[in-house]
N, C-alpha and C. Protein backbone atom coordinates (compact mmCIF):
# COMPACT_ATOMS: atom_id res chain seq x y z
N UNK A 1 43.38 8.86 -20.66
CA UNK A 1 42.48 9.83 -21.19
C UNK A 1 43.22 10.61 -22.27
N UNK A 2 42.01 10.83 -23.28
CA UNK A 2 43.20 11.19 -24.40
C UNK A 2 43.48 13.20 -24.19
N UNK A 3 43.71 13.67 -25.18
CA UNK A 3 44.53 15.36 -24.77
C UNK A 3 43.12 15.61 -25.45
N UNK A 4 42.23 15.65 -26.25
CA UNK A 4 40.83 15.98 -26.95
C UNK A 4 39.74 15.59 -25.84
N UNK A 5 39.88 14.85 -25.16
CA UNK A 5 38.60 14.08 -23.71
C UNK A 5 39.33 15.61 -22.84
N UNK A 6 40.42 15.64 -22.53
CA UNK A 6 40.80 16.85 -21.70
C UNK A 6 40.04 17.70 -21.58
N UNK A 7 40.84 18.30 -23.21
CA UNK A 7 40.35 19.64 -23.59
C UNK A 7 38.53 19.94 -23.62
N UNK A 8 38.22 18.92 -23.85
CA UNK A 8 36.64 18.84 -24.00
C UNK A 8 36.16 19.09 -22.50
N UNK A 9 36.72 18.65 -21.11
CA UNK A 9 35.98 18.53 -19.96
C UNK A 9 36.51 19.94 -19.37
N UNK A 10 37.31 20.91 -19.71
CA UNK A 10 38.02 21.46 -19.58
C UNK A 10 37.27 22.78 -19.91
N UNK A 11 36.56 22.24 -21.21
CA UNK A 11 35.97 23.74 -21.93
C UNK A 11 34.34 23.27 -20.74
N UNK A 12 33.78 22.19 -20.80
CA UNK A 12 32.10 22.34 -20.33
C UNK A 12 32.57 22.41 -18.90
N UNK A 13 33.53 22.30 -18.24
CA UNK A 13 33.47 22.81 -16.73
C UNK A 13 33.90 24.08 -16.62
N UNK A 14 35.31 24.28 -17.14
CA UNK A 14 35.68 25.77 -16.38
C UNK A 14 35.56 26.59 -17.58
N UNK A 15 35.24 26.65 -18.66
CA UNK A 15 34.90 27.84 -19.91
C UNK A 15 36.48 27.74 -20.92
N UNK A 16 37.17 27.18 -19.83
CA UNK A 16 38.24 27.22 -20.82
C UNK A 16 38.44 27.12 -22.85
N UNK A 17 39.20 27.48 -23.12
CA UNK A 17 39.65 27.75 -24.61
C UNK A 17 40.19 25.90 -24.69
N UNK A 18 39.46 25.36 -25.61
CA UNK A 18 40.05 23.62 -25.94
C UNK A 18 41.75 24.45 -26.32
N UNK A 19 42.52 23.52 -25.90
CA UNK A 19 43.90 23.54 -26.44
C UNK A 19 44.49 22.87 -27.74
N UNK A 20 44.86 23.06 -28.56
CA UNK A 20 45.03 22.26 -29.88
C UNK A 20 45.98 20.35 -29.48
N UNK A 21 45.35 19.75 -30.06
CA UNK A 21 46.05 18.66 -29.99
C UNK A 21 47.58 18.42 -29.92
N UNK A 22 48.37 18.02 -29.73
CA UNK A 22 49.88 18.06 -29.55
C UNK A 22 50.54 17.57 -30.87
N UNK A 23 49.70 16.90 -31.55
CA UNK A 23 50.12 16.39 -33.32
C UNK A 23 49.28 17.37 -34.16
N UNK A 24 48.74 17.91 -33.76
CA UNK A 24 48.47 19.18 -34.80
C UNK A 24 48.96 20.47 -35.14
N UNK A 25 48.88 20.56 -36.39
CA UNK A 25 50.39 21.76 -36.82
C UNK A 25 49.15 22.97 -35.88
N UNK A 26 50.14 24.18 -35.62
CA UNK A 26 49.74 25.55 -35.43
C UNK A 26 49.12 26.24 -36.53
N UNK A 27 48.25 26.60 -35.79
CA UNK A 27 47.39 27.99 -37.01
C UNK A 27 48.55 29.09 -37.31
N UNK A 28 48.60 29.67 -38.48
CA UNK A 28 49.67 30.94 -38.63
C UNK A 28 49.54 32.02 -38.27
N UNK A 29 47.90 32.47 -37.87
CA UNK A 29 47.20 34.10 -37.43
C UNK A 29 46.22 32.99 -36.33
N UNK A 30 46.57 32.57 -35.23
CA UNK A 30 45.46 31.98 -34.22
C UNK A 30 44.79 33.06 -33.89
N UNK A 31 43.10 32.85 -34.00
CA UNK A 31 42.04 34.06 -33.66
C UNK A 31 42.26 34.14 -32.05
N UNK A 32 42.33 35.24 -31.83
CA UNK A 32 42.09 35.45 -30.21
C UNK A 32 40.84 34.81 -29.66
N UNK A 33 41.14 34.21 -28.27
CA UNK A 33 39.94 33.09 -27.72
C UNK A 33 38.72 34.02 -27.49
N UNK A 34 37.38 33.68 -27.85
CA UNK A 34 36.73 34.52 -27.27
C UNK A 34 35.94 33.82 -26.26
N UNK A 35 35.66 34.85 -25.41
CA UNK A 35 35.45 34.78 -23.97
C UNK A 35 34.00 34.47 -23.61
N UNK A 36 34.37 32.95 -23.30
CA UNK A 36 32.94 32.30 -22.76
C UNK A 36 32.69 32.22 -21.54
N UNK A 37 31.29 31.88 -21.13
CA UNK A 37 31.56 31.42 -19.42
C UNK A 37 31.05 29.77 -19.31
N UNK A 38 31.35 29.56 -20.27
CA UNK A 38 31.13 27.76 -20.09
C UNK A 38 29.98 27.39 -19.56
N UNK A 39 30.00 26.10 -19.53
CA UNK A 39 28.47 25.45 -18.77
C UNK A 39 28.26 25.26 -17.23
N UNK A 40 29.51 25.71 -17.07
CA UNK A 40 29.60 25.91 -15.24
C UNK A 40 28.36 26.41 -15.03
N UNK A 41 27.78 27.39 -14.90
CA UNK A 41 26.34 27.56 -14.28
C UNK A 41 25.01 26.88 -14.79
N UNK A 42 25.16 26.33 -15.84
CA UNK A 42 24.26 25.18 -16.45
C UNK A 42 24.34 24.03 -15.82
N UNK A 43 25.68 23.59 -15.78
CA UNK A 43 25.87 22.22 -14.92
C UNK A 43 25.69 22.73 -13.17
N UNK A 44 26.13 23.57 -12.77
CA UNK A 44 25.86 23.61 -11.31
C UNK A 44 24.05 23.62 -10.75
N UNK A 45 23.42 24.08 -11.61
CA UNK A 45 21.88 24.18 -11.61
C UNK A 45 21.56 22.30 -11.79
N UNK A 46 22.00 21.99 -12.57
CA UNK A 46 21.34 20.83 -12.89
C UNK A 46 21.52 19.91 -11.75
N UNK A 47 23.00 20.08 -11.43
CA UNK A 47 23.61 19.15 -10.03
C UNK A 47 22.66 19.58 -9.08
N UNK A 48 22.29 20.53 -8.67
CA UNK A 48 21.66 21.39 -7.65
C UNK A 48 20.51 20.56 -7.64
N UNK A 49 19.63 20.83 -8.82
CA UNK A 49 18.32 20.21 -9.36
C UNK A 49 18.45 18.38 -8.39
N UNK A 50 19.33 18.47 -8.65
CA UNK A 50 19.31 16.69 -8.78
C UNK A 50 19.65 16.17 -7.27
N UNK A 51 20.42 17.25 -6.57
CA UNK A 51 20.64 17.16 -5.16
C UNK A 51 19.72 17.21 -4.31
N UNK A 52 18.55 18.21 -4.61
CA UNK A 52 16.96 18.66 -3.89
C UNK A 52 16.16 17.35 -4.27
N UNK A 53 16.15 17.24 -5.45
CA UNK A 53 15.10 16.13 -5.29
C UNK A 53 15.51 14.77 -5.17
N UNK A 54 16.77 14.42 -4.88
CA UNK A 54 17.12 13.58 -4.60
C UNK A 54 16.79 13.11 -2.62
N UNK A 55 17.24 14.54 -2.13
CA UNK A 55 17.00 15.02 -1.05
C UNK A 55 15.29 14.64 -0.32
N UNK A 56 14.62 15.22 -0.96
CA UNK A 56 13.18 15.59 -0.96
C UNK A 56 12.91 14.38 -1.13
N UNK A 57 13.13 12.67 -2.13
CA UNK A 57 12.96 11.66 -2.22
C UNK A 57 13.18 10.74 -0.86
N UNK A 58 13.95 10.95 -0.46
CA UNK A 58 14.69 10.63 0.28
C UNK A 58 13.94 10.46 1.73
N UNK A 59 13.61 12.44 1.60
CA UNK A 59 12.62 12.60 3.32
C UNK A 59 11.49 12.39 3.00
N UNK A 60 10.75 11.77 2.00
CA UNK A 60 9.10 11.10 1.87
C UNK A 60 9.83 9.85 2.00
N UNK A 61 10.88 8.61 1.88
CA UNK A 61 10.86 7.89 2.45
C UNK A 61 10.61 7.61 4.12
N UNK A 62 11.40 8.45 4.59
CA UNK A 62 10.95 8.86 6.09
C UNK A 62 9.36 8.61 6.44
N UNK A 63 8.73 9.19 5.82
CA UNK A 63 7.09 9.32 5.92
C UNK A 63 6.43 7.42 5.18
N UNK A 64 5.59 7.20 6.19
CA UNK A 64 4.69 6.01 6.26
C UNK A 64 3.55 6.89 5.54
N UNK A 65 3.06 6.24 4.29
CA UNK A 65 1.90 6.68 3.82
C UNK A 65 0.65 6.30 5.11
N UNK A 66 0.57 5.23 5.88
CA UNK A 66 -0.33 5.58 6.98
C UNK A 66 0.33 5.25 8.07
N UNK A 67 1.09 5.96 8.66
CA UNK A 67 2.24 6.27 9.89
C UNK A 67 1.43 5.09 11.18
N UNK A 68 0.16 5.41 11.28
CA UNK A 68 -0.56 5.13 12.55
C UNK A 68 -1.38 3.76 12.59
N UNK A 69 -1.16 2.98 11.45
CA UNK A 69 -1.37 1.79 11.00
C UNK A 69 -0.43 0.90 11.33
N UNK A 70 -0.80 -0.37 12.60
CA UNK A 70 -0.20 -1.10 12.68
C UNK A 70 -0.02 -2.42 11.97
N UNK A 71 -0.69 -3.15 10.85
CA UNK A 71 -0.70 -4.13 10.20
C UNK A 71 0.39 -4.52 9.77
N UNK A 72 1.19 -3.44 9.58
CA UNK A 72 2.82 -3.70 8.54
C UNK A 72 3.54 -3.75 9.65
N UNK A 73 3.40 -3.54 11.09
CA UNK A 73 4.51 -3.55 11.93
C UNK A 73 5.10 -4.78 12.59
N UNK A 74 6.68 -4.57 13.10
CA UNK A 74 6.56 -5.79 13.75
C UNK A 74 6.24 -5.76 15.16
N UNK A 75 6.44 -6.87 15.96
CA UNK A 75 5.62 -7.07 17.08
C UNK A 75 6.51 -5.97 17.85
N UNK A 76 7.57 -6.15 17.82
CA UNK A 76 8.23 -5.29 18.99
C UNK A 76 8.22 -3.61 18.75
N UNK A 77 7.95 -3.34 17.50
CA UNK A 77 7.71 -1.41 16.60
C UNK A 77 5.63 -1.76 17.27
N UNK A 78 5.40 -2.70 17.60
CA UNK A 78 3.60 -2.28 17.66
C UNK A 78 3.90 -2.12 19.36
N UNK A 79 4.52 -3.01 20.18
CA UNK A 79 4.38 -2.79 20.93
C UNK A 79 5.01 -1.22 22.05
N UNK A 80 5.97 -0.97 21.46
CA UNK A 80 6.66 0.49 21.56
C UNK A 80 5.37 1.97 20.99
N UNK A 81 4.84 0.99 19.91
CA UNK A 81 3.90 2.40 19.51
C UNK A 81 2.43 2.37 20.19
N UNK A 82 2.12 1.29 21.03
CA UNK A 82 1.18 1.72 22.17
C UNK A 82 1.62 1.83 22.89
N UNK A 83 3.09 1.86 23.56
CA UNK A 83 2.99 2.58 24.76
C UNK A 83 3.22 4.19 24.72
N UNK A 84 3.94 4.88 23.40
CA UNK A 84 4.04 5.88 23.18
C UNK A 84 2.38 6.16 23.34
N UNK A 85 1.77 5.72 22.78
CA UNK A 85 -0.03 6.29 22.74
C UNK A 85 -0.22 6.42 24.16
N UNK A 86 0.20 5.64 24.70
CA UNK A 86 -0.22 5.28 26.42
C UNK A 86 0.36 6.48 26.77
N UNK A 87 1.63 6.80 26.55
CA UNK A 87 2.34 7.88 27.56
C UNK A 87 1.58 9.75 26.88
N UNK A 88 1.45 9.47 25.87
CA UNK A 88 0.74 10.51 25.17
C UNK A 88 -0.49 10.88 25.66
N UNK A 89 -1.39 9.76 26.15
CA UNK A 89 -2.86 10.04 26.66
C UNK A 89 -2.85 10.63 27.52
N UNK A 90 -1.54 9.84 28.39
CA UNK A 90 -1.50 10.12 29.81
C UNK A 90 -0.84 11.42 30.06
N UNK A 91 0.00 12.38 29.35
CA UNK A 91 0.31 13.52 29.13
C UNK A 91 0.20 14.25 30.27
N UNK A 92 -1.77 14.95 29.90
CA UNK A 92 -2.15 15.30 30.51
C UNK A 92 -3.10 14.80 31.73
N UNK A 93 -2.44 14.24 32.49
CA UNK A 93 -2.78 13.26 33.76
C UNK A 93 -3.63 12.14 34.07
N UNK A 94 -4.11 12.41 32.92
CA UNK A 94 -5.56 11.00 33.26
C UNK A 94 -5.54 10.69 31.79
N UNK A 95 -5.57 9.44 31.70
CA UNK A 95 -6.49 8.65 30.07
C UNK A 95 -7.87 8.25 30.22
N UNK A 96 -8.20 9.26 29.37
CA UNK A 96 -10.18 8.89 29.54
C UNK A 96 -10.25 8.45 28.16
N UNK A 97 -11.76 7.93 28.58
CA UNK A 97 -12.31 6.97 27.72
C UNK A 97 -12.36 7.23 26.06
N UNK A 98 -12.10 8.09 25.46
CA UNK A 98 -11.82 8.44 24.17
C UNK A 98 -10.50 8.21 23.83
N UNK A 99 -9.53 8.74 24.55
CA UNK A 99 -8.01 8.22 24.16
C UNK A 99 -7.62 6.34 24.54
N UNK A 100 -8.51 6.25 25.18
CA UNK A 100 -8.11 4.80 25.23
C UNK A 100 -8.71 3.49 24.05
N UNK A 101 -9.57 4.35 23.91
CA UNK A 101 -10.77 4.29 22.46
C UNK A 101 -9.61 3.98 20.95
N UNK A 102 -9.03 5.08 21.30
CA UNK A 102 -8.32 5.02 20.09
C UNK A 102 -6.92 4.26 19.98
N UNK A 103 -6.46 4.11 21.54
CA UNK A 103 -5.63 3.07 21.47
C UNK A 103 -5.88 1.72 21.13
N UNK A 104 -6.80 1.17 21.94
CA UNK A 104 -7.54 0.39 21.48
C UNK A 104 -8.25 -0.16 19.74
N UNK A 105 -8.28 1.17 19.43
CA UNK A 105 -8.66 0.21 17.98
C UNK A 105 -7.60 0.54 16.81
N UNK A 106 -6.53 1.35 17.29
CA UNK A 106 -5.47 1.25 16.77
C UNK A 106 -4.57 -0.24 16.78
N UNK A 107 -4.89 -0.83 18.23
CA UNK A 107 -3.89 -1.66 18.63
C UNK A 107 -4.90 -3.02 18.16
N UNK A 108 -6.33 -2.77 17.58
CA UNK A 108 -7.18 -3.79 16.94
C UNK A 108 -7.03 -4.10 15.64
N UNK A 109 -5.47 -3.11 14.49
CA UNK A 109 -5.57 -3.49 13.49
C UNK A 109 -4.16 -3.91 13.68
N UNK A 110 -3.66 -4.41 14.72
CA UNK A 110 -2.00 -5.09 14.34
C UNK A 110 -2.55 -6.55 14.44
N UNK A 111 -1.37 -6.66 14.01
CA UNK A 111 -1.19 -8.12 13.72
C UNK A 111 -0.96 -9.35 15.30
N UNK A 112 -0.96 -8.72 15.89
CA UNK A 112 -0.67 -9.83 16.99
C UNK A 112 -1.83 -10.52 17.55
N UNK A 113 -1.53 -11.84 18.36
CA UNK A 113 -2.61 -12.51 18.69
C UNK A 113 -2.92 -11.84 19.93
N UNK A 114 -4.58 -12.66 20.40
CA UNK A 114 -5.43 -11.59 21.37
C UNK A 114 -4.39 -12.28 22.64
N UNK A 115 -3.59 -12.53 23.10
CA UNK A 115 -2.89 -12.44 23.94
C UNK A 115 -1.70 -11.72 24.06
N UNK A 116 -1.35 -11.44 23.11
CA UNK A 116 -0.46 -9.87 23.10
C UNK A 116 -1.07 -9.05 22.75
N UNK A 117 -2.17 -9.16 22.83
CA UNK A 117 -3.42 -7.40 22.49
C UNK A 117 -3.27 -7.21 23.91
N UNK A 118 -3.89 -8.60 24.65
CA UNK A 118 -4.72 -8.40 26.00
C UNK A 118 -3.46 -7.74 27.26
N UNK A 119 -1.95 -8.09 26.64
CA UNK A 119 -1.06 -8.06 27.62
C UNK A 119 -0.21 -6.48 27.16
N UNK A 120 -0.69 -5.87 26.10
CA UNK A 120 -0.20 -4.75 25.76
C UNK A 120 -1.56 -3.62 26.33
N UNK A 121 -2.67 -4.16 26.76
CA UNK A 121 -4.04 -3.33 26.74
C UNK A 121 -3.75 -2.81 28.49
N UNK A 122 -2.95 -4.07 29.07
CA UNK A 122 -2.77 -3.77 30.92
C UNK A 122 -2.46 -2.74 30.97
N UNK A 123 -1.27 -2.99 30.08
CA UNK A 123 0.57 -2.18 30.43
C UNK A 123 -0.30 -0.55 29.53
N UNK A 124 -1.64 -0.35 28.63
CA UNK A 124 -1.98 0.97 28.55
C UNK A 124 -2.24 2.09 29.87
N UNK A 125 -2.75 0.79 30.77
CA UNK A 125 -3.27 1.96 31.70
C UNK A 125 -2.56 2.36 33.21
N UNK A 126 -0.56 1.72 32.51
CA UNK A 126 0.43 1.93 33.40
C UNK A 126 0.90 3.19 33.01
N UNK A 127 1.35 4.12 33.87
CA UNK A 127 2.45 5.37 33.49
C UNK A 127 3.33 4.84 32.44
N UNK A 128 3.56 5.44 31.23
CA UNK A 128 4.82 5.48 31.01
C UNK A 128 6.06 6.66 30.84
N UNK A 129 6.98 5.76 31.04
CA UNK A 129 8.69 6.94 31.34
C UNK A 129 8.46 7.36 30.12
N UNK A 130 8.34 8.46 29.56
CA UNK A 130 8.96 8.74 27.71
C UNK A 130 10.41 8.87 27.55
N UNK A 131 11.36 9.08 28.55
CA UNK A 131 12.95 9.19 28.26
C UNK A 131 12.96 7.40 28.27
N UNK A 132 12.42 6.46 28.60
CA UNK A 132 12.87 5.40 28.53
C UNK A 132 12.61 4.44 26.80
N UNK A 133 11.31 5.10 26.59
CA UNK A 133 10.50 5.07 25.20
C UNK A 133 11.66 5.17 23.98
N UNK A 134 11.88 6.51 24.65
CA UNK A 134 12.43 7.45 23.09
C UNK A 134 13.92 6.93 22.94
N UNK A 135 14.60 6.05 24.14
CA UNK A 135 15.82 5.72 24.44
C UNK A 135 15.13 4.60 23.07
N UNK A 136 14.65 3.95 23.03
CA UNK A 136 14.51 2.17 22.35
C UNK A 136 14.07 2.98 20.34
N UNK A 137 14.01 4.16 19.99
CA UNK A 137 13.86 4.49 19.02
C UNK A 137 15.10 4.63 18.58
N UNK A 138 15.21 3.49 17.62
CA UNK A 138 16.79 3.32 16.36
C UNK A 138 16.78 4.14 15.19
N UNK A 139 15.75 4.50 14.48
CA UNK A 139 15.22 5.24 13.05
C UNK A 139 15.12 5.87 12.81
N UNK A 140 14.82 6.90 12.15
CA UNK A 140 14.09 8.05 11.91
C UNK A 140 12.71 8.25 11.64
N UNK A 141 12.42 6.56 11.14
CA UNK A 141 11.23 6.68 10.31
C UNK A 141 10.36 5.83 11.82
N UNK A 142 10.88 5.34 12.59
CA UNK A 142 10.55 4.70 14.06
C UNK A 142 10.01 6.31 14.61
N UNK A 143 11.18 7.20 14.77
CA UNK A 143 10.97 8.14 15.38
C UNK A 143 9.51 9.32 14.83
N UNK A 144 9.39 9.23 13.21
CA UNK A 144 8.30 9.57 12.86
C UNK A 144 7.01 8.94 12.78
N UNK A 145 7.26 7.90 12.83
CA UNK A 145 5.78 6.97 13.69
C UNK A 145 5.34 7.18 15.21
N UNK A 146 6.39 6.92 15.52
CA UNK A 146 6.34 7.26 17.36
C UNK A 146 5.54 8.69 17.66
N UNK A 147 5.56 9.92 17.05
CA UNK A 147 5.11 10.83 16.82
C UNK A 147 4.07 11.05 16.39
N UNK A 148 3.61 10.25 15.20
CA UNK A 148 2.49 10.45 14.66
C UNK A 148 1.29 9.53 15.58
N UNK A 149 1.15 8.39 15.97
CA UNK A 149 1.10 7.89 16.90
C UNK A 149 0.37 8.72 18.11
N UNK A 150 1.51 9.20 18.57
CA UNK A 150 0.93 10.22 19.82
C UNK A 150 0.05 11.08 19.19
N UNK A 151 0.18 11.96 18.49
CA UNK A 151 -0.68 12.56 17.75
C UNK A 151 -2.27 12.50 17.43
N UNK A 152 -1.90 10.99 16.86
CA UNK A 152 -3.61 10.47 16.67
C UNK A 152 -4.11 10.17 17.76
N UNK A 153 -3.61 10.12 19.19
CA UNK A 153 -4.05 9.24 20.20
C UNK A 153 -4.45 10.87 20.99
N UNK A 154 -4.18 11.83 21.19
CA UNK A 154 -4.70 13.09 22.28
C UNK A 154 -5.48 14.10 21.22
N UNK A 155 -6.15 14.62 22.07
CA UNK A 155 -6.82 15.64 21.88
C UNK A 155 -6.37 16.99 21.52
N UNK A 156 -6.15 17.37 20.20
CA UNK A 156 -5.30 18.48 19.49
C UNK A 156 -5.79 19.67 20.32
N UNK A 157 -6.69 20.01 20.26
CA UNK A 157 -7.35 20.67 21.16
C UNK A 157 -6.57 21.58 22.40
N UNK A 158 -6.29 20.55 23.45
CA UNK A 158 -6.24 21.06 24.48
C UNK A 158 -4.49 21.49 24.49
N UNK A 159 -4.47 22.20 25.74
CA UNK A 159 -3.28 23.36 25.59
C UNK A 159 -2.15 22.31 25.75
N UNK A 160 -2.26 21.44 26.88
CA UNK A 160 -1.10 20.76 27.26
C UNK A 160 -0.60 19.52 26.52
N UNK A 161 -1.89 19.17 25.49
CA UNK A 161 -1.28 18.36 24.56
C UNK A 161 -0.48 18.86 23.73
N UNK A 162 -0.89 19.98 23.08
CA UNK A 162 -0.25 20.88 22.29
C UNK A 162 1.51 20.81 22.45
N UNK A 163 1.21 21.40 24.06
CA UNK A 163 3.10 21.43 24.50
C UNK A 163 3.87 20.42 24.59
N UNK A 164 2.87 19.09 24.93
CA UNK A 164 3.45 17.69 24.79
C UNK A 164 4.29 17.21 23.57
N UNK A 165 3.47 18.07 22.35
CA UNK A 165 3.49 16.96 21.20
C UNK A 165 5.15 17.80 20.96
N UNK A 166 4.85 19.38 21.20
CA UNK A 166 6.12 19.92 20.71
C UNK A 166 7.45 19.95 21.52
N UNK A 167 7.15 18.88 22.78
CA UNK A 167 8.55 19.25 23.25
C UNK A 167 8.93 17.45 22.99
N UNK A 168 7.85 16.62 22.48
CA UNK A 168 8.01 14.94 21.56
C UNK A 168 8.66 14.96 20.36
N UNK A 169 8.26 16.32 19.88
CA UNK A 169 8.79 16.35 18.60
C UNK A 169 10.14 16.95 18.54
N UNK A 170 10.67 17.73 19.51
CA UNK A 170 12.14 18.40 20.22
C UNK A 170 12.40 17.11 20.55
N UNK A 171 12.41 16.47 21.29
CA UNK A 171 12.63 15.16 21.81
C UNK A 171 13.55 14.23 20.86
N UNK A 172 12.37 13.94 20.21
CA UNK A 172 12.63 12.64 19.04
C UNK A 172 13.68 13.19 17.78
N UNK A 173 14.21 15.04 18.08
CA UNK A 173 15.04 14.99 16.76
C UNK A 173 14.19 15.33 15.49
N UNK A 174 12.95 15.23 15.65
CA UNK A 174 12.46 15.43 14.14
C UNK A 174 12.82 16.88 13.50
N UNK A 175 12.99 16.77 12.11
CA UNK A 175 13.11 17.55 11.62
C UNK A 175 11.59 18.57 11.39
N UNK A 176 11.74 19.96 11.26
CA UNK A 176 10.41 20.75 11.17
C UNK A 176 9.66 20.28 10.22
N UNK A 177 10.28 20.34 9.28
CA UNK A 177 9.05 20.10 8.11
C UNK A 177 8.42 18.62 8.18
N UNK A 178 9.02 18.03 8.77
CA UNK A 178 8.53 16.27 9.21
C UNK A 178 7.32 16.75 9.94
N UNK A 179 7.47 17.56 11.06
CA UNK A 179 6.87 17.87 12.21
C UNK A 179 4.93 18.75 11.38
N UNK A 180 5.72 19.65 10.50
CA UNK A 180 4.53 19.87 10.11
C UNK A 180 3.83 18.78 9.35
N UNK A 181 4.26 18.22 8.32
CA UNK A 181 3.54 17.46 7.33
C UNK A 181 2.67 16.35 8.36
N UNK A 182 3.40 16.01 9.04
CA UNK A 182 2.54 15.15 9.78
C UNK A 182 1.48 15.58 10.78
N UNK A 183 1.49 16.64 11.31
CA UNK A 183 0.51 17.66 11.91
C UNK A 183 -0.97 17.88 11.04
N UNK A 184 -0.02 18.48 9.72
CA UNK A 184 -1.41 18.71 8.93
C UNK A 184 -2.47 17.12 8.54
N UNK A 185 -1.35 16.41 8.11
CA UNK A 185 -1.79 14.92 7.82
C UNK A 185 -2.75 13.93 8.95
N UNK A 186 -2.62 14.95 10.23
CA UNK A 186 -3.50 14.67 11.45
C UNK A 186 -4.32 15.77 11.67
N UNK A 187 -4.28 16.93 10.95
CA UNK A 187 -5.40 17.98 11.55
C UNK A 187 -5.31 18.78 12.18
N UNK A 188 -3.79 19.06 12.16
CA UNK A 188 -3.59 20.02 13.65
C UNK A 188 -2.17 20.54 13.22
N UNK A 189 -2.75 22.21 13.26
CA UNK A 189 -2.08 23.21 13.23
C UNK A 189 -1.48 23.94 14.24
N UNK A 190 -0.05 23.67 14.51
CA UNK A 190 0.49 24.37 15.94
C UNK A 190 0.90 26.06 15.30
């Protein structure tokens, strides 16, 4: 790197005075330096700039433009996300005929044949463990499906879903603002 590349990175980071080249004669009256504050706070804004939305890019990858859509999934992410629905219905002690409704025609737009519909439709109207569930979630973006999921499958409504979803969403690690966007994106304001 030459002594002019120096002096140049020298003045746009720390404000510094460029230093004269080492083959260049001396001035005879050198003007006193006057006192800049460099691009340090120009460049730290911009880095900043570029860190947030890099950031912010980043956590809309996280987010499934339709989270609760199984067509894009694979067999073993469809079959994990009805039983989360299953354990979600079942929450609050019984799965009635509306939450199973919606499992059901959730689990009518995946991709699997009607013999892994028919053998994932049993295992809906078994208990499920959720510490055993949330154990088989590798992702983040698993873990924000898994969530959204439950979500679409209970009744916003009622009190104990409510506490369900927020101690699923303590659970799974999600971050808050995950937690809201996907709330609102379902209709429901905790």
């Amino acid at each position: 790197m030459t002594q002019a590349t120096l002096g140049l990175l020298k003045r746009l980071f720390a404000g510094a005075p460029e230093a004269p080249a080492p083959d260049a004669a001396p001035a005879a009256d050198p003007a006193p330096p006057k006192s800049r504050l460099g691009h340090e706070p120009t460049l730290h804004a911009m880095l900043g700039r570029q860190i947030l939305d890099a950031h912010l890019r980043n956590r809309h990858q996280l987010l499934d433009r339709a989270p609760t859509d199984f067509r894009t999934a694979a067999a073993d992410e469809t079959h994990l996300l009805v039983l989360a629905m299953s354990a979600a219905a079942q929450a609050d002690g019984e799965l009635d005929a509306i939450e199973r409704g919606r499992i059901r025609s959730r689990l009518g737009t995946s991709s699997l044949d009607e013999e892994a519909r028919s053998r994932l439709e049993q295992l809906v109207d078994q208990p499920q463990c959720l510490e055993e569930l949330v154990r088989r979630i590798d992702t983040p973006r698993l873990a924000a499906r898994f969530y959204a999921v439950s979500l679409a499958t209970v009744d916003k409504n009622a009190p104990i879903n409510r506490s369900y979803l927020r101690y699923l969403a303590q659970r799974l690690g999600l971050p808050a603002d995950l937690v809201v966007r996907l709330n609102r994106q379902m209709g429901l304001r905790l």
